[in-house]
PDB file of N, CA and C in Angstrom:
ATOM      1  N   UNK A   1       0.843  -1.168   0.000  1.00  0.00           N
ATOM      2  CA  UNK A   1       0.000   0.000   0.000  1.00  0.00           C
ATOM      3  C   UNK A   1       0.893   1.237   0.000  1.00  0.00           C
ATOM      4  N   UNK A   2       0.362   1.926  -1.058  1.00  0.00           N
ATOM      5  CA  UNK A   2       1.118   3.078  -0.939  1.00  0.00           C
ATOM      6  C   UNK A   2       1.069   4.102   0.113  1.00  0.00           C
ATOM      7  N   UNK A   3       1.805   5.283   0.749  1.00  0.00           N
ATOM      8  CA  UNK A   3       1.436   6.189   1.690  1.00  0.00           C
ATOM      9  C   UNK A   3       0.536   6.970   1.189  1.00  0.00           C
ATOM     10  N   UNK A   4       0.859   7.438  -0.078  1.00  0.00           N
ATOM     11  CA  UNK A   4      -0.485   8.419  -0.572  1.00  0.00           C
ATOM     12  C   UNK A   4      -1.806   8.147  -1.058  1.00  0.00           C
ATOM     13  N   UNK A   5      -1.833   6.778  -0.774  1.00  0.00           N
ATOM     14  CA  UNK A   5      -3.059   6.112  -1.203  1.00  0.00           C
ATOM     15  C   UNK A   5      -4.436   6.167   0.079  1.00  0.00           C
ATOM     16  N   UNK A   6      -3.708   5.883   1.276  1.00  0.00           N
ATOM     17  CA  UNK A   6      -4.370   6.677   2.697  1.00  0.00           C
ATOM     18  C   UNK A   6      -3.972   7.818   3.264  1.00  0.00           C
ATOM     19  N   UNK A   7      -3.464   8.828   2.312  1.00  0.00           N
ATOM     20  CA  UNK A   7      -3.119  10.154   2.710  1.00  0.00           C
ATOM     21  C   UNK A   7      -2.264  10.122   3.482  1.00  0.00           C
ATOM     22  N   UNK A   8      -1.072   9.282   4.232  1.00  0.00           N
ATOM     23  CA  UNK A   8      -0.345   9.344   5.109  1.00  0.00           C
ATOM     24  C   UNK A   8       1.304  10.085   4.208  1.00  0.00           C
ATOM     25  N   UNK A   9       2.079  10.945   5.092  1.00  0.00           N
ATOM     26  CA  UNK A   9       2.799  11.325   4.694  1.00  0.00           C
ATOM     27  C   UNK A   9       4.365  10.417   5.779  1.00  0.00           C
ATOM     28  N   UNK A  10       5.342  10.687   5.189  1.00  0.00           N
ATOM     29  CA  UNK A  10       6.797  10.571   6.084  1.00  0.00           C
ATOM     30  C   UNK A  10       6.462  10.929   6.929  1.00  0.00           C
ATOM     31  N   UNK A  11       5.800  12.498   7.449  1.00  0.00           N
ATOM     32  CA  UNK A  11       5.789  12.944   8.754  1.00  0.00           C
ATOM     33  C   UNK A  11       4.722  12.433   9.922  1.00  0.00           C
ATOM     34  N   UNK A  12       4.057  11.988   9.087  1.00  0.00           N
ATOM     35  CA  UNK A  12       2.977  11.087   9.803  1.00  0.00           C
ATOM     36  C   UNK A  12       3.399   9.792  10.243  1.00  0.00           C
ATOM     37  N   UNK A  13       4.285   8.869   9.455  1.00  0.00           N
ATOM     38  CA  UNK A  13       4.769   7.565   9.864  1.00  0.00           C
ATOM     39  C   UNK A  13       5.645   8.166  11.169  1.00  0.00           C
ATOM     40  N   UNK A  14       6.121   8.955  10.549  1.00  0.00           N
ATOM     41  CA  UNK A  14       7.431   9.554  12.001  1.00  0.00           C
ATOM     42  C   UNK A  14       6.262   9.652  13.486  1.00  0.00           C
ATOM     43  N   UNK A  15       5.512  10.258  13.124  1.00  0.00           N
ATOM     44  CA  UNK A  15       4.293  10.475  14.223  1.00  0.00           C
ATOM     45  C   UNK A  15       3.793   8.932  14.687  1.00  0.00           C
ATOM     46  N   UNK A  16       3.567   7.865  13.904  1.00  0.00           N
ATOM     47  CA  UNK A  16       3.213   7.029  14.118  1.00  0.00           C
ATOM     48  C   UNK A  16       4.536   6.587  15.217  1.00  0.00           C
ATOM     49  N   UNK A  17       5.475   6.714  14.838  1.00  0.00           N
ATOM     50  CA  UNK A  17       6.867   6.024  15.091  1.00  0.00           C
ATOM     51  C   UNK A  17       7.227   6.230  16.365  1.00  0.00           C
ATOM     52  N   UNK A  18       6.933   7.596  16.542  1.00  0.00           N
ATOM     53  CA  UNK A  18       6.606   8.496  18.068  1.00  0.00           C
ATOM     54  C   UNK A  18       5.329   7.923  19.044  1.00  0.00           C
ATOM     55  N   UNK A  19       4.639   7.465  18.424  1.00  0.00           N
ATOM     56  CA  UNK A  19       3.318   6.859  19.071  1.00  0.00           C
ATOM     57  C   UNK A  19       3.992   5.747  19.890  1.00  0.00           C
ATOM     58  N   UNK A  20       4.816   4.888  19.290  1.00  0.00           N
ATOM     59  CA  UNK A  20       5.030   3.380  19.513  1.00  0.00           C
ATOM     60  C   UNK A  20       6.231   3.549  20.382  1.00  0.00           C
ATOM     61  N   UNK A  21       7.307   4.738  20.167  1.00  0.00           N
ATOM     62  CA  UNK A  21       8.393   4.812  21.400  1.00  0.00           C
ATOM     63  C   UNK A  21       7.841   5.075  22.667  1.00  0.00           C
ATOM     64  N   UNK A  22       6.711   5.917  22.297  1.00  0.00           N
ATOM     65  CA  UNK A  22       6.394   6.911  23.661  1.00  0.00           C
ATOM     66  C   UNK A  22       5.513   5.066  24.775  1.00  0.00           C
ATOM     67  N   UNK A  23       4.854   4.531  24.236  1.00  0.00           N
ATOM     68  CA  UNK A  23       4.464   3.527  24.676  1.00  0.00           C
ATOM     69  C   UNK A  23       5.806   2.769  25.255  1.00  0.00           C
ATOM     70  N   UNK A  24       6.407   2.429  24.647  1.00  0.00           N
ATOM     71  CA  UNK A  24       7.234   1.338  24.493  1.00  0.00           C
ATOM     72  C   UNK A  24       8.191   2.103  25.963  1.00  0.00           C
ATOM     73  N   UNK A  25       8.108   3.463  26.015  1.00  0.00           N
ATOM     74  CA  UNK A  25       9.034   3.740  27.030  1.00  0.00           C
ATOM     75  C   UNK A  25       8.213   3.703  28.365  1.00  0.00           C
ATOM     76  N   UNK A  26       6.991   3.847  28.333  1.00  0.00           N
ATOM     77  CA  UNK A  26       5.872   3.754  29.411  1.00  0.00           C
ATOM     78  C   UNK A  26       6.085   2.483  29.551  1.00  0.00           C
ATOM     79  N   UNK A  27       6.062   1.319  29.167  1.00  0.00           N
ATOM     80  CA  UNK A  27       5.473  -0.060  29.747  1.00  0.00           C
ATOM     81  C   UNK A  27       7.365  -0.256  30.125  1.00  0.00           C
ATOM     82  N   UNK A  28       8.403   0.147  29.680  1.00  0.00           N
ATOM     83  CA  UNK A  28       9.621   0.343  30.181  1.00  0.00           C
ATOM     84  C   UNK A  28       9.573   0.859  31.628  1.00  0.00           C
ATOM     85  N   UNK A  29       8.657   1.966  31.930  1.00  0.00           N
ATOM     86  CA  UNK A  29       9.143   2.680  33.441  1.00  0.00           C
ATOM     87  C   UNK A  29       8.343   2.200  34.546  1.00  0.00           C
ATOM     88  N   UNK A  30       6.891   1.178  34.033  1.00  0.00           N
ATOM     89  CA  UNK A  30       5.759   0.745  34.572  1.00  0.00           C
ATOM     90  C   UNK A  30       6.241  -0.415  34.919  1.00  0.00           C
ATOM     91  N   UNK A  31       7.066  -1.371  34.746  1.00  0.00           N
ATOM     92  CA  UNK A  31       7.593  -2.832  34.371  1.00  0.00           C
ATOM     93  C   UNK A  31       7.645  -3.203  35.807  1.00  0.00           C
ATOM     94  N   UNK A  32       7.052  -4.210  36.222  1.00  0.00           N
ATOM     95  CA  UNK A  32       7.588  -4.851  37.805  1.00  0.00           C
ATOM     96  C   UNK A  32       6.523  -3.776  39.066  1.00  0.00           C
ATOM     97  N   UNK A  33       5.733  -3.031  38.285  1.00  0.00           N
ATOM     98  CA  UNK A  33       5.112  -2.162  39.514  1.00  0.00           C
ATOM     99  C   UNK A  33       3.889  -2.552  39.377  1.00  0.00           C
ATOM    100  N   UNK A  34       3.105  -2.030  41.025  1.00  0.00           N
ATOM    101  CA  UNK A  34       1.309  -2.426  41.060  1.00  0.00           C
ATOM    102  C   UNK A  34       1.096  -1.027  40.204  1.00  0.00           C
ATOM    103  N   UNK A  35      -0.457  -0.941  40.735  1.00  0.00           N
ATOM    104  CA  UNK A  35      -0.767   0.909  40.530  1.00  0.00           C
ATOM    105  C   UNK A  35      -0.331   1.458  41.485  1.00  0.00           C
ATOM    106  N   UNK A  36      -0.501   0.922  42.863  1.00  0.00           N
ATOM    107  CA  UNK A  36       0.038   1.160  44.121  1.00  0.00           C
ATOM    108  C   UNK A  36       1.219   1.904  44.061  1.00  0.00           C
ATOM    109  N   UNK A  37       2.365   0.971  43.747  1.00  0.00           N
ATOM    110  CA  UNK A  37       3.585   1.549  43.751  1.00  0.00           C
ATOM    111  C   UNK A  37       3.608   2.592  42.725  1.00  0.00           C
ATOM    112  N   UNK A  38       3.131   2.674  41.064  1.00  0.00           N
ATOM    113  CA  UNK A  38       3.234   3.450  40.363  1.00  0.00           C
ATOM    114  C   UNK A  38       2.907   4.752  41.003  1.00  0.00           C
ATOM    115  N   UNK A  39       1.618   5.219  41.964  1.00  0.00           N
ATOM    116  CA  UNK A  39       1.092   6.436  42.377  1.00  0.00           C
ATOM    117  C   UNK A  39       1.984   6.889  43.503  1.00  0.00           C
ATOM    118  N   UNK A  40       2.769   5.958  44.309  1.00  0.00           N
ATOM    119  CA  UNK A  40       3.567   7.039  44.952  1.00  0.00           C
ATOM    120  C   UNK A  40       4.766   6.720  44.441  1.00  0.00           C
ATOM    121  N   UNK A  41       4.810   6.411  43.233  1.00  0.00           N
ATOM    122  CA  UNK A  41       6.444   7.269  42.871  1.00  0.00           C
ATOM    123  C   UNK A  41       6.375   8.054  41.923  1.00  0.00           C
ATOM    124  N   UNK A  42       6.410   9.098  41.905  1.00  0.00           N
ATOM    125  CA  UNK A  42       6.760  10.658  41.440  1.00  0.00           C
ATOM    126  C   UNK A  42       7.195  10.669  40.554  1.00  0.00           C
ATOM    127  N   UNK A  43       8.364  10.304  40.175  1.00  0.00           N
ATOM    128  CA  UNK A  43       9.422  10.302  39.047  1.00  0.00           C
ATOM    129  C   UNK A  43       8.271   9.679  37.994  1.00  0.00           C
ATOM    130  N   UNK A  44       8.130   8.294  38.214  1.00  0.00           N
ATOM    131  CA  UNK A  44       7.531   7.232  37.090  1.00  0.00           C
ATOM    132  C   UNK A  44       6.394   7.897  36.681  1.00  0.00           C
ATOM    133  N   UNK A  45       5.563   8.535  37.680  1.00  0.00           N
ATOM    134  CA  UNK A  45       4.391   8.989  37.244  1.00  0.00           C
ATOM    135  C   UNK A  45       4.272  10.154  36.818  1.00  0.00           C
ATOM    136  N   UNK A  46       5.415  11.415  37.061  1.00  0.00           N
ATOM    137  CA  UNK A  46       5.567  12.103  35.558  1.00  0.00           C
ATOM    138  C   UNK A  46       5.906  11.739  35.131  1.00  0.00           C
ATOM    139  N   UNK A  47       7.275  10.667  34.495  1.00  0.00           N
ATOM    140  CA  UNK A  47       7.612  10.263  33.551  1.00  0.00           C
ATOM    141  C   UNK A  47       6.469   9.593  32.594  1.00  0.00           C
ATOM    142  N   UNK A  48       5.671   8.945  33.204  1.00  0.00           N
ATOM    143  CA  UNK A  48       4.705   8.544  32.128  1.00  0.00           C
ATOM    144  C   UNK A  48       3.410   9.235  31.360  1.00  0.00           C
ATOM    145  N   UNK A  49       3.189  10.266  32.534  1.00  0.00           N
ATOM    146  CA  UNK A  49       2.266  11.604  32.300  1.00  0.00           C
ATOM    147  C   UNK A  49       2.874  12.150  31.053  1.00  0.00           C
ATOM    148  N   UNK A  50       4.354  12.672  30.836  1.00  0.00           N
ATOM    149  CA  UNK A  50       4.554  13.374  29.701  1.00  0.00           C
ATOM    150  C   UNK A  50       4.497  12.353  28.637  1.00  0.00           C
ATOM    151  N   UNK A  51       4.726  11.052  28.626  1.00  0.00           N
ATOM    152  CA  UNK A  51       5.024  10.016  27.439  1.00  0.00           C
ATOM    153  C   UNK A  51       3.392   9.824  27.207  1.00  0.00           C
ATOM    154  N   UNK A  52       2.230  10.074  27.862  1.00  0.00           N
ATOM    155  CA  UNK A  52       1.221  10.505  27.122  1.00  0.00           C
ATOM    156  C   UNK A  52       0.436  11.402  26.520  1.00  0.00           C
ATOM    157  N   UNK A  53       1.576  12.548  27.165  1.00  0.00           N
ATOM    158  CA  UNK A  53       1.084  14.011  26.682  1.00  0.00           C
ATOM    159  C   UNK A  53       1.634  13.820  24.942  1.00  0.00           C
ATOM    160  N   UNK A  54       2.269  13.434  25.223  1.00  0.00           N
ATOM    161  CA  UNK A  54       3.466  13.033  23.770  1.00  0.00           C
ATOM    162  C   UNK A  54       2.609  12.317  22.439  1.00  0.00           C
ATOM    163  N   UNK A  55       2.000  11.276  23.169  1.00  0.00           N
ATOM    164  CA  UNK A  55       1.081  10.380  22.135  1.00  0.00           C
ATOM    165  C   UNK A  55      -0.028  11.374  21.850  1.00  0.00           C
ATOM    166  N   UNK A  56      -0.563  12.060  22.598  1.00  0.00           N
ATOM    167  CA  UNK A  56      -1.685  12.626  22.479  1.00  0.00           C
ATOM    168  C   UNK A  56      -1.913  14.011  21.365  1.00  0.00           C
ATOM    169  N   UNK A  57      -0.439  14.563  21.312  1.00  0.00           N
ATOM    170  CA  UNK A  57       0.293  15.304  20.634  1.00  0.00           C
ATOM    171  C   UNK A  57      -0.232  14.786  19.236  1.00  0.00           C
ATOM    172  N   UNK A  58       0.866  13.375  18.668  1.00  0.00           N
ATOM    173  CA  UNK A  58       1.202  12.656  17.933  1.00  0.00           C
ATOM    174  C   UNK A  58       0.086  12.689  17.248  1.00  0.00           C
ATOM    175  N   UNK A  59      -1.645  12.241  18.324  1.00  0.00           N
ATOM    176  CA  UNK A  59      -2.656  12.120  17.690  1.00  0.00           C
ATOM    177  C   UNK A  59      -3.220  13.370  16.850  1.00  0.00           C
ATOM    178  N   UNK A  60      -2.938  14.426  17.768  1.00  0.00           N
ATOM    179  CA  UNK A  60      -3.946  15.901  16.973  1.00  0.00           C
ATOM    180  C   UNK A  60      -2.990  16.137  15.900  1.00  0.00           C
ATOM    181  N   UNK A  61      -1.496  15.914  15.801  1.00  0.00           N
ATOM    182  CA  UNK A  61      -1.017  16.092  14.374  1.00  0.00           C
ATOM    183  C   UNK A  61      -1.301  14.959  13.361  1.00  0.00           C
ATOM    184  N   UNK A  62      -1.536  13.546  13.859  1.00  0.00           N
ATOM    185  CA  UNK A  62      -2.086  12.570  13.016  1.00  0.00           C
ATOM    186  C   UNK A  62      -2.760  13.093  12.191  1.00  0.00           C
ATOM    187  N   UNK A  63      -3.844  13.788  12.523  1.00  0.00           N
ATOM    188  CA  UNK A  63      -5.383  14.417  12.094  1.00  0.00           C
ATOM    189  C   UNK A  63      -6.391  13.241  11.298  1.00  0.00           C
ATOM    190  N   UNK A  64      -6.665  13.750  10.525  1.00  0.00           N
ATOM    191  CA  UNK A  64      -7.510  12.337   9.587  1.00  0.00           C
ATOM    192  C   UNK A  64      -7.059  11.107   9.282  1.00  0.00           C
ATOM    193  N   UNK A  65      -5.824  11.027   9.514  1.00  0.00           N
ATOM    194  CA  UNK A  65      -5.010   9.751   8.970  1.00  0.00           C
ATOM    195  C   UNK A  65      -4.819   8.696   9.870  1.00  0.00           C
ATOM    196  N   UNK A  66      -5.379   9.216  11.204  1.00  0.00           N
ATOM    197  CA  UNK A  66      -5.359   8.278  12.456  1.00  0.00           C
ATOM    198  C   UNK A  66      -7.040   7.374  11.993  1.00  0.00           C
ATOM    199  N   UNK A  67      -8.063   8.223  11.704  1.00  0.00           N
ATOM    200  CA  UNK A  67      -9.651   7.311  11.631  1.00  0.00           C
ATOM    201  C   UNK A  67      -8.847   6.695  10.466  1.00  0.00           C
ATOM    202  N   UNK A  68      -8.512   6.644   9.393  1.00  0.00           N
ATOM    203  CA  UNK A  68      -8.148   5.873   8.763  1.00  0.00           C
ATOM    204  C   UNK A  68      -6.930   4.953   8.717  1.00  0.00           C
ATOM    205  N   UNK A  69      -6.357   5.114   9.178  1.00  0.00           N
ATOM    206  CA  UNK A  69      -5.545   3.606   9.993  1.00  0.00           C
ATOM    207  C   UNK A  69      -6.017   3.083  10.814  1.00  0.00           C
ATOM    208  N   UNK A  70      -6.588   3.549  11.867  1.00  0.00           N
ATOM    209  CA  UNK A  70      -7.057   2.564  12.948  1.00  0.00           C
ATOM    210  C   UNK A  70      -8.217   3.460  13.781  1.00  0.00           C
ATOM    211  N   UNK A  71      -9.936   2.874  12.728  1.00  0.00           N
ATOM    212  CA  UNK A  71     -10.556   3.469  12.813  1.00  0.00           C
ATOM    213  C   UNK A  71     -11.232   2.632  14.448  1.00  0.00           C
ATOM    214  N   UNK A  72     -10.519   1.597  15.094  1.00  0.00           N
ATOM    215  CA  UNK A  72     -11.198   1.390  16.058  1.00  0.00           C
ATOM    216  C   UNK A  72     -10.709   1.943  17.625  1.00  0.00           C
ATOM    217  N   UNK A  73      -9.648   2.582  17.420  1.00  0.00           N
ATOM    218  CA  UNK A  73      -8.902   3.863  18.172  1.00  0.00           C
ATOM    219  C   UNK A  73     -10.228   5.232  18.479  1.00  0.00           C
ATOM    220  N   UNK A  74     -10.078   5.208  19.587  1.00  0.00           N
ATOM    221  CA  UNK A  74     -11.110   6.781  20.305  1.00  0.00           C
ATOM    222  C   UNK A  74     -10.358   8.067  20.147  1.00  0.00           C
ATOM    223  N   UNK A  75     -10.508   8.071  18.510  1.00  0.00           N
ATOM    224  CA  UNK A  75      -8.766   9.348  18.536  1.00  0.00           C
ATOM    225  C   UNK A  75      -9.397  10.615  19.317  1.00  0.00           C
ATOM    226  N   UNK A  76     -11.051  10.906  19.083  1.00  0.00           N
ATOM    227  CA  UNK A  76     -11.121  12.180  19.979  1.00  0.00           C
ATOM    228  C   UNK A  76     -10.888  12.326  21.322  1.00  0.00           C
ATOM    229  N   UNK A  77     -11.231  11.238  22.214  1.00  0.00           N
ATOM    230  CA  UNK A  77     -10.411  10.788  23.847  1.00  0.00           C
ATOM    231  C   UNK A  77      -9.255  10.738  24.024  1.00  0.00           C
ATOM    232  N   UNK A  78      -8.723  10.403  23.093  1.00  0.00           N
ATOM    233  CA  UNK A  78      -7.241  10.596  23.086  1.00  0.00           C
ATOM    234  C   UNK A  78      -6.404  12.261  23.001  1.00  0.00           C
ATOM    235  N   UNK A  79      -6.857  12.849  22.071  1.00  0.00           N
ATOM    236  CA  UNK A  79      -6.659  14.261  21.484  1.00  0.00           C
ATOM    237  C   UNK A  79      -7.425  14.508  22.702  1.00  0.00           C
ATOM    238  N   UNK A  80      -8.351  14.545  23.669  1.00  0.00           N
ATOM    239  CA  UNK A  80      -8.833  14.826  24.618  1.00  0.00           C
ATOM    240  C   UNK A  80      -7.830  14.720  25.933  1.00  0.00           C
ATOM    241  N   UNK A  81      -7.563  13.566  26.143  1.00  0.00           N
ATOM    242  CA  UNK A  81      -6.919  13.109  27.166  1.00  0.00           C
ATOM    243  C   UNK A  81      -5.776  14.485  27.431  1.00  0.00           C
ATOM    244  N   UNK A  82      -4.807  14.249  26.377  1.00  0.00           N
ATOM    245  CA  UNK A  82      -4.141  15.813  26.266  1.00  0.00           C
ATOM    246  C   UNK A  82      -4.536  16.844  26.837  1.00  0.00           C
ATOM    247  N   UNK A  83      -5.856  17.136  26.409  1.00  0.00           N
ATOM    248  CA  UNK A  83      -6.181  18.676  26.315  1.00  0.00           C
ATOM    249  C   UNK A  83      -5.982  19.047  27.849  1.00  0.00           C
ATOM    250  N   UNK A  84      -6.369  17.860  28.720  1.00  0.00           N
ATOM    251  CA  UNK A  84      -6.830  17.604  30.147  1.00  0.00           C
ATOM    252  C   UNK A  84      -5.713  17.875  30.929  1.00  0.00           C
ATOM    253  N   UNK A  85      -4.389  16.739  30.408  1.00  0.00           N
ATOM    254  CA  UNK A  85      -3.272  16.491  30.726  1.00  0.00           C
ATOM    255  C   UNK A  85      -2.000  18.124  31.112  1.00  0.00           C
ATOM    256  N   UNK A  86      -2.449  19.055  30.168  1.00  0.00           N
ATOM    257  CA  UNK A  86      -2.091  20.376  29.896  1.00  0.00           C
ATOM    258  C   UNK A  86      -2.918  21.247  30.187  1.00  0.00           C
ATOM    259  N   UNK A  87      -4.507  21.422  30.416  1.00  0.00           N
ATOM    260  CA  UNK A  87      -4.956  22.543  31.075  1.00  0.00           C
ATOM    261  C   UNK A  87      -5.873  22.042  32.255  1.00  0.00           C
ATOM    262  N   UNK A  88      -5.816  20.689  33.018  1.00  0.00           N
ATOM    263  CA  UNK A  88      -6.472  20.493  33.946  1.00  0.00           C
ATOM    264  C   UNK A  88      -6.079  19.237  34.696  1.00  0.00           C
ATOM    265  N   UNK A  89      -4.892  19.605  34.837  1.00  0.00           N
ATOM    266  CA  UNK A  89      -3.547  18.874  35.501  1.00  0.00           C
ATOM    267  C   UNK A  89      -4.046  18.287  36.715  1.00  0.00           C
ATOM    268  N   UNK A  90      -4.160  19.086  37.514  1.00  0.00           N
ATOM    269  CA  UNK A  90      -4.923  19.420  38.504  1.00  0.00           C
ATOM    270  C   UNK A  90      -6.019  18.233  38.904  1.00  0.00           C
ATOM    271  N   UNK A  91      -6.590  18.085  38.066  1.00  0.00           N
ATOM    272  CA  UNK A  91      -7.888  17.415  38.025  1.00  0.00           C
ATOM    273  C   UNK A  91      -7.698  15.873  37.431  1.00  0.00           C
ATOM    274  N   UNK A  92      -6.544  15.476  37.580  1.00  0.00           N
ATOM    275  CA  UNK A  92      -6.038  14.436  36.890  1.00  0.00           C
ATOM    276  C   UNK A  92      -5.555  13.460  37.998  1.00  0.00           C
ATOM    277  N   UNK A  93      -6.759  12.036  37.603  1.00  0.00           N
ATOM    278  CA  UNK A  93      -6.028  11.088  38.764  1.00  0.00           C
ATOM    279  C   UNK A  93      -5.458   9.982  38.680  1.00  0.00           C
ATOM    280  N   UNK A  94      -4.681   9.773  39.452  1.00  0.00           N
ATOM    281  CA  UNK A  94      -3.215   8.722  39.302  1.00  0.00           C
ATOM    282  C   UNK A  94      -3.981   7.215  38.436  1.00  0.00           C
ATOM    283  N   UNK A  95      -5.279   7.185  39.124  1.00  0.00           N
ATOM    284  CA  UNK A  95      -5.509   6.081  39.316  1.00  0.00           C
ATOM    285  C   UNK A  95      -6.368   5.652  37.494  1.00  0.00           C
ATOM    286  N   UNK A  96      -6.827   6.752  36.874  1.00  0.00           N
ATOM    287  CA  UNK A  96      -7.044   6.827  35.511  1.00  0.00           C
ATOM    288  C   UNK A  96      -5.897   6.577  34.657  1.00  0.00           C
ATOM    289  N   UNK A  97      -4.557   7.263  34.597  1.00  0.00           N
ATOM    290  CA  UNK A  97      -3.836   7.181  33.949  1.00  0.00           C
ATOM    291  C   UNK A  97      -3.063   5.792  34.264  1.00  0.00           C
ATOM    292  N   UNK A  98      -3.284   5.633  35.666  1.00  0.00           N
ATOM    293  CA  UNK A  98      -2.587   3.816  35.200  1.00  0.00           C
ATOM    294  C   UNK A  98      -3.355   2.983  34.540  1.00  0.00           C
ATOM    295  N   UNK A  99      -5.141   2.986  34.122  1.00  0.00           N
ATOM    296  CA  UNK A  99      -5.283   2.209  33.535  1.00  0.00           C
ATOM    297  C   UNK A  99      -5.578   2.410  32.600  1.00  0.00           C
ATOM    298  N   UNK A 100      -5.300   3.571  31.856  1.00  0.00           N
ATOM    299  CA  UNK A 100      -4.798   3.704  30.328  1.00  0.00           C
ATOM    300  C   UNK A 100      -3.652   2.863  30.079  1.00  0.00           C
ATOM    301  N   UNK A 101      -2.530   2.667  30.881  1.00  0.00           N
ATOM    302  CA  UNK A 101      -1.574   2.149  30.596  1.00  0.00           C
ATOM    303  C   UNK A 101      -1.350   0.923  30.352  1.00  0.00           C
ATOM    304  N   UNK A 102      -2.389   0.154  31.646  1.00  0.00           N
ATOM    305  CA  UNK A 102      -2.676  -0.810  31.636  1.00  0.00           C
ATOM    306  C   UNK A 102      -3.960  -1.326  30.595  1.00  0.00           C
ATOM    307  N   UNK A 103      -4.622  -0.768  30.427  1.00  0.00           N
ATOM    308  CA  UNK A 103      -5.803  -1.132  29.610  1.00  0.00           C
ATOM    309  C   UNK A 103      -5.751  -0.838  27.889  1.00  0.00           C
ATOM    310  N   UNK A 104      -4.931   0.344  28.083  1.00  0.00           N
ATOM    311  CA  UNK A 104      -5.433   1.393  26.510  1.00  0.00           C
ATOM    312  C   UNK A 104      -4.214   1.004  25.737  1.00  0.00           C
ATOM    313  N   UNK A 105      -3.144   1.491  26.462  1.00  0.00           N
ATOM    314  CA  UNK A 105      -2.463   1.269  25.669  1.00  0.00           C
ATOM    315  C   UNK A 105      -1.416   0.408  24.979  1.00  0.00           C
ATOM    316  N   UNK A 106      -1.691  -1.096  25.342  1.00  0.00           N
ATOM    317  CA  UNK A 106      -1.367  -2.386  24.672  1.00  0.00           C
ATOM    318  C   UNK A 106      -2.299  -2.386  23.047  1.00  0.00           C
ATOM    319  N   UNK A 107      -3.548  -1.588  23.664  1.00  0.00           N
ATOM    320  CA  UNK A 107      -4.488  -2.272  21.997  1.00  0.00           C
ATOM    321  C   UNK A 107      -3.528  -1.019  21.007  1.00  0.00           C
ATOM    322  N   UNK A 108      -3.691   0.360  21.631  1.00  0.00           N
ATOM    323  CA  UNK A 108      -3.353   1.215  20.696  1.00  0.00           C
ATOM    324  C   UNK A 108      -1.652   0.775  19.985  1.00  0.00           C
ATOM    325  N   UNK A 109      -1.038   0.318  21.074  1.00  0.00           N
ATOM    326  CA  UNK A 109       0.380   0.075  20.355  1.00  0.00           C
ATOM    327  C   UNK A 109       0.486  -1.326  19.187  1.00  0.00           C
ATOM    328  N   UNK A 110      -0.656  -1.750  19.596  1.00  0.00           N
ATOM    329  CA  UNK A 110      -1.057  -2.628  18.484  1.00  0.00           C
ATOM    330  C   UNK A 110      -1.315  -2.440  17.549  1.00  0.00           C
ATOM    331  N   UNK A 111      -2.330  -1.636  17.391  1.00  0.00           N
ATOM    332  CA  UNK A 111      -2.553  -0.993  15.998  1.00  0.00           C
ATOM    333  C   UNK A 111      -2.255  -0.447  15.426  1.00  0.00           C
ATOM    334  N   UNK A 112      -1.038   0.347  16.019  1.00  0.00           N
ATOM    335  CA  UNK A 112      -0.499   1.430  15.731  1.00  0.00           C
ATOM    336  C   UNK A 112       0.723   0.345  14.940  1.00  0.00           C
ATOM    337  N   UNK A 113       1.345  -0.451  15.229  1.00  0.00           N
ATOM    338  CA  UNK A 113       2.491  -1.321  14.809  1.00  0.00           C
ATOM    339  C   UNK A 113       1.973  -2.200  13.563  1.00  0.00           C
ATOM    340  N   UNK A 114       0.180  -2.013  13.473  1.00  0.00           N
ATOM    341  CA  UNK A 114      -0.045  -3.241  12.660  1.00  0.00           C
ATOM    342  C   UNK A 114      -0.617  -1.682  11.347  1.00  0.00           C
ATOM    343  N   UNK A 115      -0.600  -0.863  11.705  1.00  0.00           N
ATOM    344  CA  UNK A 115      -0.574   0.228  10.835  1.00  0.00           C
ATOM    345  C   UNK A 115       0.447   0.344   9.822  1.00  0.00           C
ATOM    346  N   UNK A 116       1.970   0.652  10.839  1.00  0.00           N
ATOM    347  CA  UNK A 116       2.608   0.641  10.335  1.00  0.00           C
ATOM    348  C   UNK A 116       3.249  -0.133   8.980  1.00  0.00           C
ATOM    349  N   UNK A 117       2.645  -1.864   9.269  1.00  0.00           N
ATOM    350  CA  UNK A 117       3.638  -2.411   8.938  1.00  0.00           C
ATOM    351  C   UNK A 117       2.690  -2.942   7.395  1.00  0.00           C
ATOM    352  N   UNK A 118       1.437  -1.694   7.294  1.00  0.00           N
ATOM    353  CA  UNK A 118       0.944  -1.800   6.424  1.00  0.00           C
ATOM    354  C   UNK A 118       1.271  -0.906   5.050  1.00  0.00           C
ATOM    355  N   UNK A 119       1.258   0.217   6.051  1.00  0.00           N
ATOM    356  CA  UNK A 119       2.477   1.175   5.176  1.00  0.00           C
ATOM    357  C   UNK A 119       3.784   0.793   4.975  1.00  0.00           C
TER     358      UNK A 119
END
C-alpha cells in the first residue's frame, strides 16, 4: 500500500513512530510495579504523564489519517486526554492514567504497529 493512497505522509509515519516509542518507554518505566507503587512514585508517574502528553500530541497532528488507519482507536479521547493532561492537571487522577496504561495502551500500540507495517 502506498502512503499516498491513505493520505499518510513521512511525517505522519514519524508520528506514528513516536506513538510506539512513547508507549514502548511507558510499559519500560511501569515494568515490575502495582498501581500502588506506580502512584507514589513521582518520578515514574511524571515520567509517564509526559510520554502521554506526547502520544496525544502525535494524535492531533495525526489528524484524519489516524480514523483511517485505525478506525477502532477513540482518537477524539485521546486528542482529549491531552487537552486535560495540559490545562487540567490538577484534576487528573493517578488512578485513571494507570489504567490507560494498563488497559489502553497495549491495543493502541497494536494498531499502531499493525498500521505501520501496512504502510
Amino acid at each position: 500500500m502506498c502512503l499516498k493512497t491513505v493520505g499518510v505522509s513521512s511525517d505522519q509515519v514519524a508520528l506514528l513512530n513516536d506513538i510506539v516509542e512513547n508507549i514502548e518507554r511507558i510499559q519500560s518505566y511501569v515494568n515490575g510495579l502495582d498501581r500502588t507503587s506506580f502512584e507514589r512514585d513521582s518520578r515514574t508517574y511524571d515520567a509517564v504523564e509526559r510520554c502521554v502528553e506526547r502520544i496525544c500530541e502525535a494524535a492531533v497532528r495525526l489528524g484524519e489519517s489516524a480514523e483511517i488507519l485505525m478506525p477502532n482507536q477513540p482518537w477524539s479521547e485521546i486528542r482529549g486526554t491531552g487537552n486535560w493532561l495540559r490545562h487540567a492537571y490538577h484534576r487528573i487522577d493517578a488512578r485513571l492514567i494507570w489504567e490507560t496504561v494498563e488497559r489502553d495502551l497495549p491495543v493502541l500500540l497494536a494498531d499502531v504497529r499493525a498500521a505501520l507495517e501496512k504502510l
